[in-house]
PDB file of N, CA and C in Angstrom:
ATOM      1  N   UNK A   1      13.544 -11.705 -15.367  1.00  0.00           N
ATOM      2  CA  UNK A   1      12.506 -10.754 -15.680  1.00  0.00           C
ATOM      3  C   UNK A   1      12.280 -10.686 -17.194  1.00  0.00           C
ATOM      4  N   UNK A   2      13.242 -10.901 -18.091  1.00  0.00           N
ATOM      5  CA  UNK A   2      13.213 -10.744 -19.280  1.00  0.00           C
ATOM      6  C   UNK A   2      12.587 -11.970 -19.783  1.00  0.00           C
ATOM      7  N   UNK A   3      12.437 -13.078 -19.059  1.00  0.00           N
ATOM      8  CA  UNK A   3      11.970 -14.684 -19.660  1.00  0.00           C
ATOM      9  C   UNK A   3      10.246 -14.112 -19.610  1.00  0.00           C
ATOM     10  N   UNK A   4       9.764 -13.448 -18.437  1.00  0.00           N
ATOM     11  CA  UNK A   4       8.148 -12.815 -18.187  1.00  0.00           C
ATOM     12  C   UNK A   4       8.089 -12.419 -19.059  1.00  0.00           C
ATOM     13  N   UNK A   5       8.878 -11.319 -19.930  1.00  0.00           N
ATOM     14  CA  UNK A   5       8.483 -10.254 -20.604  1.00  0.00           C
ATOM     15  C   UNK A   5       8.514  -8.652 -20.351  1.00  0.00           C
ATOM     16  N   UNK A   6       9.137  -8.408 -19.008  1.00  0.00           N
ATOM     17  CA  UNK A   6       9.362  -7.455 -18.430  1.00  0.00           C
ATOM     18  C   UNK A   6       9.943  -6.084 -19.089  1.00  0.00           C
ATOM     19  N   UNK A   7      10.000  -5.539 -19.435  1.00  0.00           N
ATOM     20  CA  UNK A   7      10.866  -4.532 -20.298  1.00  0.00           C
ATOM     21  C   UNK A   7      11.761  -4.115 -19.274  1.00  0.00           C
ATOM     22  N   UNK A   8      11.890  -3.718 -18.127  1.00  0.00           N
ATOM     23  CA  UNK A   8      12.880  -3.022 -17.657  1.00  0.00           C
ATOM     24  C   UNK A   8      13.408  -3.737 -16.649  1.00  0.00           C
ATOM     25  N   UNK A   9      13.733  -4.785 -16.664  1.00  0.00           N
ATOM     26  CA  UNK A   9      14.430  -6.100 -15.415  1.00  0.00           C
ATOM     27  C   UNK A   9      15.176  -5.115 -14.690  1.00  0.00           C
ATOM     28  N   UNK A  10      16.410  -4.042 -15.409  1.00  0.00           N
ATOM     29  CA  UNK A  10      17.361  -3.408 -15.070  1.00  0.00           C
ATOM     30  C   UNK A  10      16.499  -2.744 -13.916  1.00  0.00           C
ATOM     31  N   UNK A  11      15.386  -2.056 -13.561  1.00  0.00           N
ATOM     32  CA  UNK A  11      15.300  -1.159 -12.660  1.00  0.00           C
ATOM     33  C   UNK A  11      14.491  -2.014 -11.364  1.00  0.00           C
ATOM     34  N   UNK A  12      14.130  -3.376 -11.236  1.00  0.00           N
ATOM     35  CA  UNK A  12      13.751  -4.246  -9.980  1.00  0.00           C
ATOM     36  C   UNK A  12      15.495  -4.268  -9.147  1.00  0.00           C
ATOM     37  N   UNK A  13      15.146  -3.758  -7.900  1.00  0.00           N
ATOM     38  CA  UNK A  13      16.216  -4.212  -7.350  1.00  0.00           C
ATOM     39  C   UNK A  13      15.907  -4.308  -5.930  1.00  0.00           C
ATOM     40  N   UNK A  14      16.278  -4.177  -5.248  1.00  0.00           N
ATOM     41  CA  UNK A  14      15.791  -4.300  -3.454  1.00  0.00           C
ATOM     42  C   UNK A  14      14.633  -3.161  -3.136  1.00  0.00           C
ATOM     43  N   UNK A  15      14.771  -2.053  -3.813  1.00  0.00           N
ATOM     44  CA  UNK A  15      14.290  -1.173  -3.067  1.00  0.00           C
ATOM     45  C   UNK A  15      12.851  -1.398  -3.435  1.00  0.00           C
ATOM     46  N   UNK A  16      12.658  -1.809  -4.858  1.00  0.00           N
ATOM     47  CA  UNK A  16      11.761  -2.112  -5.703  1.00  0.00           C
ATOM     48  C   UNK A  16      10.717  -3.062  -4.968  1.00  0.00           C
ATOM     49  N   UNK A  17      11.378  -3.980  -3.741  1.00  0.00           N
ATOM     50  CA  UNK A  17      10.307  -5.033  -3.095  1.00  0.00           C
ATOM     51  C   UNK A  17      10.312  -4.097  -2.032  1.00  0.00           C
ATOM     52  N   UNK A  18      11.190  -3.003  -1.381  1.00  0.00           N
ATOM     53  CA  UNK A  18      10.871  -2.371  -0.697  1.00  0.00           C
ATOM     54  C   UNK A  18       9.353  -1.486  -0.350  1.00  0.00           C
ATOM     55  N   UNK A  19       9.505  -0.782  -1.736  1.00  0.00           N
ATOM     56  CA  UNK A  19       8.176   0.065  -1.611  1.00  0.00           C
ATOM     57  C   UNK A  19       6.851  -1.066  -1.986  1.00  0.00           C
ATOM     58  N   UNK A  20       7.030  -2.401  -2.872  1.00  0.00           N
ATOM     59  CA  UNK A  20       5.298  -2.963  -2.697  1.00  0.00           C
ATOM     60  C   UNK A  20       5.454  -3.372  -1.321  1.00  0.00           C
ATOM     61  N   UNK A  21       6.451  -3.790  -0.416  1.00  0.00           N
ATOM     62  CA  UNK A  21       6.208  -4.277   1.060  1.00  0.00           C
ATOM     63  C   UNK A  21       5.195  -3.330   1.490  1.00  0.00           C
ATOM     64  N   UNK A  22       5.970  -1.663   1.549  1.00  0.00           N
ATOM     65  CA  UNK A  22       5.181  -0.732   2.050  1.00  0.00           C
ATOM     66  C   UNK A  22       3.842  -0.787   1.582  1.00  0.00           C
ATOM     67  N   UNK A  23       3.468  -0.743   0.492  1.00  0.00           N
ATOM     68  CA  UNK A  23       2.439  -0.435   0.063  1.00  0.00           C
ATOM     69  C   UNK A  23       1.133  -1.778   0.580  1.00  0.00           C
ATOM     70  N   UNK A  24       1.574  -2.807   0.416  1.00  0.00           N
ATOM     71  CA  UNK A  24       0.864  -3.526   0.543  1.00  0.00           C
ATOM     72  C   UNK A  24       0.404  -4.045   2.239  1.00  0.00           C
ATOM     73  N   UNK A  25       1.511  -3.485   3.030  1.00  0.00           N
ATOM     74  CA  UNK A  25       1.532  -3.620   4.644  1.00  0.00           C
ATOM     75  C   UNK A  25       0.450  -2.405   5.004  1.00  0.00           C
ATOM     76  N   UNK A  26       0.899  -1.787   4.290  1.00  0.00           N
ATOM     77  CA  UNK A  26      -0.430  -0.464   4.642  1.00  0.00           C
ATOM     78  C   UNK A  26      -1.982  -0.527   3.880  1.00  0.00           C
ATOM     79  N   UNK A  27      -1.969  -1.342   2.525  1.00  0.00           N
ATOM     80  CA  UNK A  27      -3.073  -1.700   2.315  1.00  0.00           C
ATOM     81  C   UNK A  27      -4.018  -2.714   3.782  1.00  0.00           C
ATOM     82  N   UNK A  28      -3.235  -3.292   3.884  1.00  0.00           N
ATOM     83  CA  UNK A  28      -4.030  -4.706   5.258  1.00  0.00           C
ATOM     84  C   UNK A  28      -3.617  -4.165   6.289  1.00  0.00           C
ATOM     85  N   UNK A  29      -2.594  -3.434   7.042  1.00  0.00           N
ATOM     86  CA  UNK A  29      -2.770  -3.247   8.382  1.00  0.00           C
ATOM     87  C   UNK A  29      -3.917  -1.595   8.290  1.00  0.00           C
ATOM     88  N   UNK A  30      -3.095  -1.092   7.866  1.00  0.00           N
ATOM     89  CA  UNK A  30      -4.212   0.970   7.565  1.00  0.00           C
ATOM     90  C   UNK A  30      -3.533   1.178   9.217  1.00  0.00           C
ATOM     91  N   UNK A  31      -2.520   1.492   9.296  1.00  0.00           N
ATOM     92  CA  UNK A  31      -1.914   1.842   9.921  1.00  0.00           C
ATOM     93  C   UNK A  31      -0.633   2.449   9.934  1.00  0.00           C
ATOM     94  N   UNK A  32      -0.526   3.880   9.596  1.00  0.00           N
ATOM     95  CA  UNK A  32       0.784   4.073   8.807  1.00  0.00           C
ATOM     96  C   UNK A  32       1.989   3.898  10.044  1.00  0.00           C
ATOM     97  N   UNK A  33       1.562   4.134  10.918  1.00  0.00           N
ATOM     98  CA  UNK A  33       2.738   4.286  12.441  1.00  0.00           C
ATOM     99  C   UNK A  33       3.280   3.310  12.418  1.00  0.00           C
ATOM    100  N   UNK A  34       2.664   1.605  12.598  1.00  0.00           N
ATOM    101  CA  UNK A  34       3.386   0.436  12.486  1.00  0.00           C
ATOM    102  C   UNK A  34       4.076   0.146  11.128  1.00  0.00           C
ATOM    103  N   UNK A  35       3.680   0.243  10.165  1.00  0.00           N
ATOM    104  CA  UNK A  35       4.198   0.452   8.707  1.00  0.00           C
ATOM    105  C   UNK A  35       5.610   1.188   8.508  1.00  0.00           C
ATOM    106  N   UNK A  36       5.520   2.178   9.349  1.00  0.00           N
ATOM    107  CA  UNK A  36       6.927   3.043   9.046  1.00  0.00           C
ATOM    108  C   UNK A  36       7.977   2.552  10.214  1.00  0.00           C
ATOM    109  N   UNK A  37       7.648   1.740  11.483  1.00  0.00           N
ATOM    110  CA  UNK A  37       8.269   0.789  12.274  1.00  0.00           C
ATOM    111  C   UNK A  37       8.566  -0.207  11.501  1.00  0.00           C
ATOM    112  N   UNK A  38       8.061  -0.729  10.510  1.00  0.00           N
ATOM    113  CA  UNK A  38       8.821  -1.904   9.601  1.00  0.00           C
ATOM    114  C   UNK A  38       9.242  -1.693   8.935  1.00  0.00           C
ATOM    115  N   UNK A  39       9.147  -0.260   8.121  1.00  0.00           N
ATOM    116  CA  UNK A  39      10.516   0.339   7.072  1.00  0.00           C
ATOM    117  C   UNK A  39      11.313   1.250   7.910  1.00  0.00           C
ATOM    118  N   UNK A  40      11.537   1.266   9.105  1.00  0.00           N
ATOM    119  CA  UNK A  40      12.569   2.192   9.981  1.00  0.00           C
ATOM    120  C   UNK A  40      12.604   3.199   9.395  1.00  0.00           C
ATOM    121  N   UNK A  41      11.240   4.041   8.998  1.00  0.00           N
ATOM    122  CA  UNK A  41      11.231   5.008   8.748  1.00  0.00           C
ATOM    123  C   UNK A  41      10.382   6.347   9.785  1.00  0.00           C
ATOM    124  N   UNK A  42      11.343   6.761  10.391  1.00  0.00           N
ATOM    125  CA  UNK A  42      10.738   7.814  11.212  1.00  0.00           C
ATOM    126  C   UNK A  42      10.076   9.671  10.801  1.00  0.00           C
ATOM    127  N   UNK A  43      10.126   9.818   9.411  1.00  0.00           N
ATOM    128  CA  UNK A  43       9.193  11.032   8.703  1.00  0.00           C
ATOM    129  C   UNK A  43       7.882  10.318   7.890  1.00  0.00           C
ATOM    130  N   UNK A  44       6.955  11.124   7.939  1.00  0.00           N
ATOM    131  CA  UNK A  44       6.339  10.749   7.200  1.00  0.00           C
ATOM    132  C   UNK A  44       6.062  10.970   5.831  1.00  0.00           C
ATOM    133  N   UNK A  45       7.462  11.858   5.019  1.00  0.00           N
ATOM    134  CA  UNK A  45       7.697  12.387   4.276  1.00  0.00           C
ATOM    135  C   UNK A  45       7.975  11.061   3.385  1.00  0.00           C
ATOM    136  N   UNK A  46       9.092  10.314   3.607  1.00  0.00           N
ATOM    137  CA  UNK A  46       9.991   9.807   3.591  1.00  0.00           C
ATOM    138  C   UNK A  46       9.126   8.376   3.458  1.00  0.00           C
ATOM    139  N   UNK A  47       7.994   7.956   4.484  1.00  0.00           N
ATOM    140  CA  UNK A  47       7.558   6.959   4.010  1.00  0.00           C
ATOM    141  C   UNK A  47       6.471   6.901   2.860  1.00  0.00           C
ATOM    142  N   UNK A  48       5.948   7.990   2.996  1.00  0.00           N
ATOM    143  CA  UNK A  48       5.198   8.220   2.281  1.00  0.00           C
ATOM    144  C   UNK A  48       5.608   7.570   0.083  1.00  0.00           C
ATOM    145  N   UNK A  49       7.062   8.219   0.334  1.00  0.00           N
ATOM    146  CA  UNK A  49       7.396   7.909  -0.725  1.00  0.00           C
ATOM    147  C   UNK A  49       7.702   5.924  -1.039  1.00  0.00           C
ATOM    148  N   UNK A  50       7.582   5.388   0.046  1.00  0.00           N
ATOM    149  CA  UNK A  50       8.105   4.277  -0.222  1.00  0.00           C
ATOM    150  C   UNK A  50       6.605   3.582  -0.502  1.00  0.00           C
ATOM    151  N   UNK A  51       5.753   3.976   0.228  1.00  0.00           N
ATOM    152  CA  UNK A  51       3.833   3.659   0.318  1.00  0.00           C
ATOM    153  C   UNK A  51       3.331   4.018  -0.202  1.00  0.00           C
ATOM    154  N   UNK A  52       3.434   4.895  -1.471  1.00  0.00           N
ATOM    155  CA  UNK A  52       2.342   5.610  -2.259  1.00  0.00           C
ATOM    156  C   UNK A  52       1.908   5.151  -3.375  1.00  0.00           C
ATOM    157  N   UNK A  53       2.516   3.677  -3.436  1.00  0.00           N
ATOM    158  CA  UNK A  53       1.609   3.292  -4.801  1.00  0.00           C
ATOM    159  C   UNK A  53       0.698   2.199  -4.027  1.00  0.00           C
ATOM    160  N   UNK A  54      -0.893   2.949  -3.702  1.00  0.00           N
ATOM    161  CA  UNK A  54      -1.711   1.807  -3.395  1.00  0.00           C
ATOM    162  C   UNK A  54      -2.752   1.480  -4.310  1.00  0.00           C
ATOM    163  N   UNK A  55      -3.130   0.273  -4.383  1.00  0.00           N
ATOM    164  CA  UNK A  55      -4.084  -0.600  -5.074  1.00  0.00           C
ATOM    165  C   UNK A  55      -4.959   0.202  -5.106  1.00  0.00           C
ATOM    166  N   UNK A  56      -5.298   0.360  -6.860  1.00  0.00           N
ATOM    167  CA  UNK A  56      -6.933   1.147  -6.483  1.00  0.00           C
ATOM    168  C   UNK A  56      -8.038   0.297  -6.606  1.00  0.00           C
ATOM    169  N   UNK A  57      -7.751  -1.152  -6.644  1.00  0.00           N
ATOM    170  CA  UNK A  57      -9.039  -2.267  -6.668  1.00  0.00           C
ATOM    171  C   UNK A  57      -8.904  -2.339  -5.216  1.00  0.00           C
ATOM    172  N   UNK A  58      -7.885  -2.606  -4.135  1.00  0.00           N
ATOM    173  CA  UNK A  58      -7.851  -2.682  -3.116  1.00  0.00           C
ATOM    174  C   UNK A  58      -8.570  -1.697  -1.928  1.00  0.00           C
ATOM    175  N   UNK A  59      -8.393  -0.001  -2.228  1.00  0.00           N
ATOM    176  CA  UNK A  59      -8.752   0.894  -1.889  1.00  0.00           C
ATOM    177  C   UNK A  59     -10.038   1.476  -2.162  1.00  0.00           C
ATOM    178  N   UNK A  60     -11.354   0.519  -3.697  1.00  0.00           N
ATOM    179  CA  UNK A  60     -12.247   1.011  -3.720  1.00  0.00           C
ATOM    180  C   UNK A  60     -12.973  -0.258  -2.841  1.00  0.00           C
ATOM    181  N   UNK A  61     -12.318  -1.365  -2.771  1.00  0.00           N
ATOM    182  CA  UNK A  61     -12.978  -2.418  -2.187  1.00  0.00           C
ATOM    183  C   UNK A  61     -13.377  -1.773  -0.897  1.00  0.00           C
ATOM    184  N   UNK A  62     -12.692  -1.054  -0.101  1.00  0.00           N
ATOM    185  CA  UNK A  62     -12.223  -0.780   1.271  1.00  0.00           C
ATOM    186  C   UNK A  62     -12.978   0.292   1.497  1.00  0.00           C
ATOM    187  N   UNK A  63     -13.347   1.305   0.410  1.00  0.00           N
ATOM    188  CA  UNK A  63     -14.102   2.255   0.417  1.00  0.00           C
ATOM    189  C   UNK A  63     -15.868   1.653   0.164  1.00  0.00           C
ATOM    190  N   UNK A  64     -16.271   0.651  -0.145  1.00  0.00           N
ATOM    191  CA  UNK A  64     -16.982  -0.103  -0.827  1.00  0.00           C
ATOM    192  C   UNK A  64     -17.519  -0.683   0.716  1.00  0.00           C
ATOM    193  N   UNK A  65     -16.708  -1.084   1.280  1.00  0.00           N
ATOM    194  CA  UNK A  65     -16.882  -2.237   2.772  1.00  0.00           C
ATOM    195  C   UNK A  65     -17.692  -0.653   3.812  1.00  0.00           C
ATOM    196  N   UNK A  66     -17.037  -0.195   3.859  1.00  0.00           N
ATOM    197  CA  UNK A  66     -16.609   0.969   4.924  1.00  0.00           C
ATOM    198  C   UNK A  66     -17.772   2.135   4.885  1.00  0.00           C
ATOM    199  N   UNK A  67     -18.269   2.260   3.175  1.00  0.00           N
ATOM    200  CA  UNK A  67     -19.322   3.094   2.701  1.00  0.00           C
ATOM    201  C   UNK A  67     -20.758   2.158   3.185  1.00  0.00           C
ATOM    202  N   UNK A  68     -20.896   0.636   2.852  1.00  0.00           N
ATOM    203  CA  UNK A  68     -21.717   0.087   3.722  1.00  0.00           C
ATOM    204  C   UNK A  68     -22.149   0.014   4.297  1.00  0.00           C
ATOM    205  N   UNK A  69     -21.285  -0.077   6.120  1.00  0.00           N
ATOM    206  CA  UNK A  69     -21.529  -0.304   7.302  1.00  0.00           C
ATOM    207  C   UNK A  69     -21.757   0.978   7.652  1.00  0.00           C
ATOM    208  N   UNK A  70     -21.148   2.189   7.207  1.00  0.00           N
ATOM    209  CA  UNK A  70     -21.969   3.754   7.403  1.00  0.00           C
ATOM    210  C   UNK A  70     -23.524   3.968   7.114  1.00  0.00           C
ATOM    211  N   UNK A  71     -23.747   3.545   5.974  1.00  0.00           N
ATOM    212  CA  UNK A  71     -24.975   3.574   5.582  1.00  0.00           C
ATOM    213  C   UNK A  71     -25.925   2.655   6.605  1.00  0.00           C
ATOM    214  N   UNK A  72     -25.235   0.961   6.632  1.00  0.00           N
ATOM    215  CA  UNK A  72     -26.206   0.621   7.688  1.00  0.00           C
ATOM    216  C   UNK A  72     -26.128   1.319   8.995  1.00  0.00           C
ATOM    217  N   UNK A  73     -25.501   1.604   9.657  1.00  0.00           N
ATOM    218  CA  UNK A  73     -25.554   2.482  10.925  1.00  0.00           C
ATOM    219  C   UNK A  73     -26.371   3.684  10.450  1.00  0.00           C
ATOM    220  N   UNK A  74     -26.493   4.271   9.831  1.00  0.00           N
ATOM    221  CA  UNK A  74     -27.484   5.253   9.230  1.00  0.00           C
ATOM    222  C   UNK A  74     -29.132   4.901   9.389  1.00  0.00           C
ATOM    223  N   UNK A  75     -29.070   3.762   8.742  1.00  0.00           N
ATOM    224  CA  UNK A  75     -30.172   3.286   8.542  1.00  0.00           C
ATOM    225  C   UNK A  75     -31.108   2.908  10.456  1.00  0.00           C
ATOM    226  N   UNK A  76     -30.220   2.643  10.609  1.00  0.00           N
ATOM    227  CA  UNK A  76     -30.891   1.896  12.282  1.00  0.00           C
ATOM    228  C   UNK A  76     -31.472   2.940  12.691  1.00  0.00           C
TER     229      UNK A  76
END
């Protein structure tokens, strides 16, 4: 991590791929129920914390797609 340039190598450790798994399984599935079946996490307290850093290029894209197809259904 330090060859990248990383400043804090010391704080990547398992859990660290833990929460982008979460985050990024819930960006593409949007399903938090199966998401917390792959972190064996049964609160949603609890996953929440492992999922809460989501993409905000990812999440306006999604809002972007989604705001669309409303509008065209509007439109008809």
């Amino acid at each position: 991590m330090k060859s990248i340039g990383y400043s804090n190598p010391e704080k990547i450790c398992f859990h660290s791929f833990r929460h982008g798994w979460g985050t990024t399984m819930l960006s593409e599935i949007s399903d938090q129920r199966i998401c917390m079946i792959g972190l064996g996490h049964k609160s949603d307290k609890i996953f929440a914390h492992y999922a809460n850093h989501i993409k905000k290029e990812s999440a306006l894209q999604t809002i972007a797609e989604t705001s669309e197809s409303l509008l065209r259904f509007l439109t008809i």
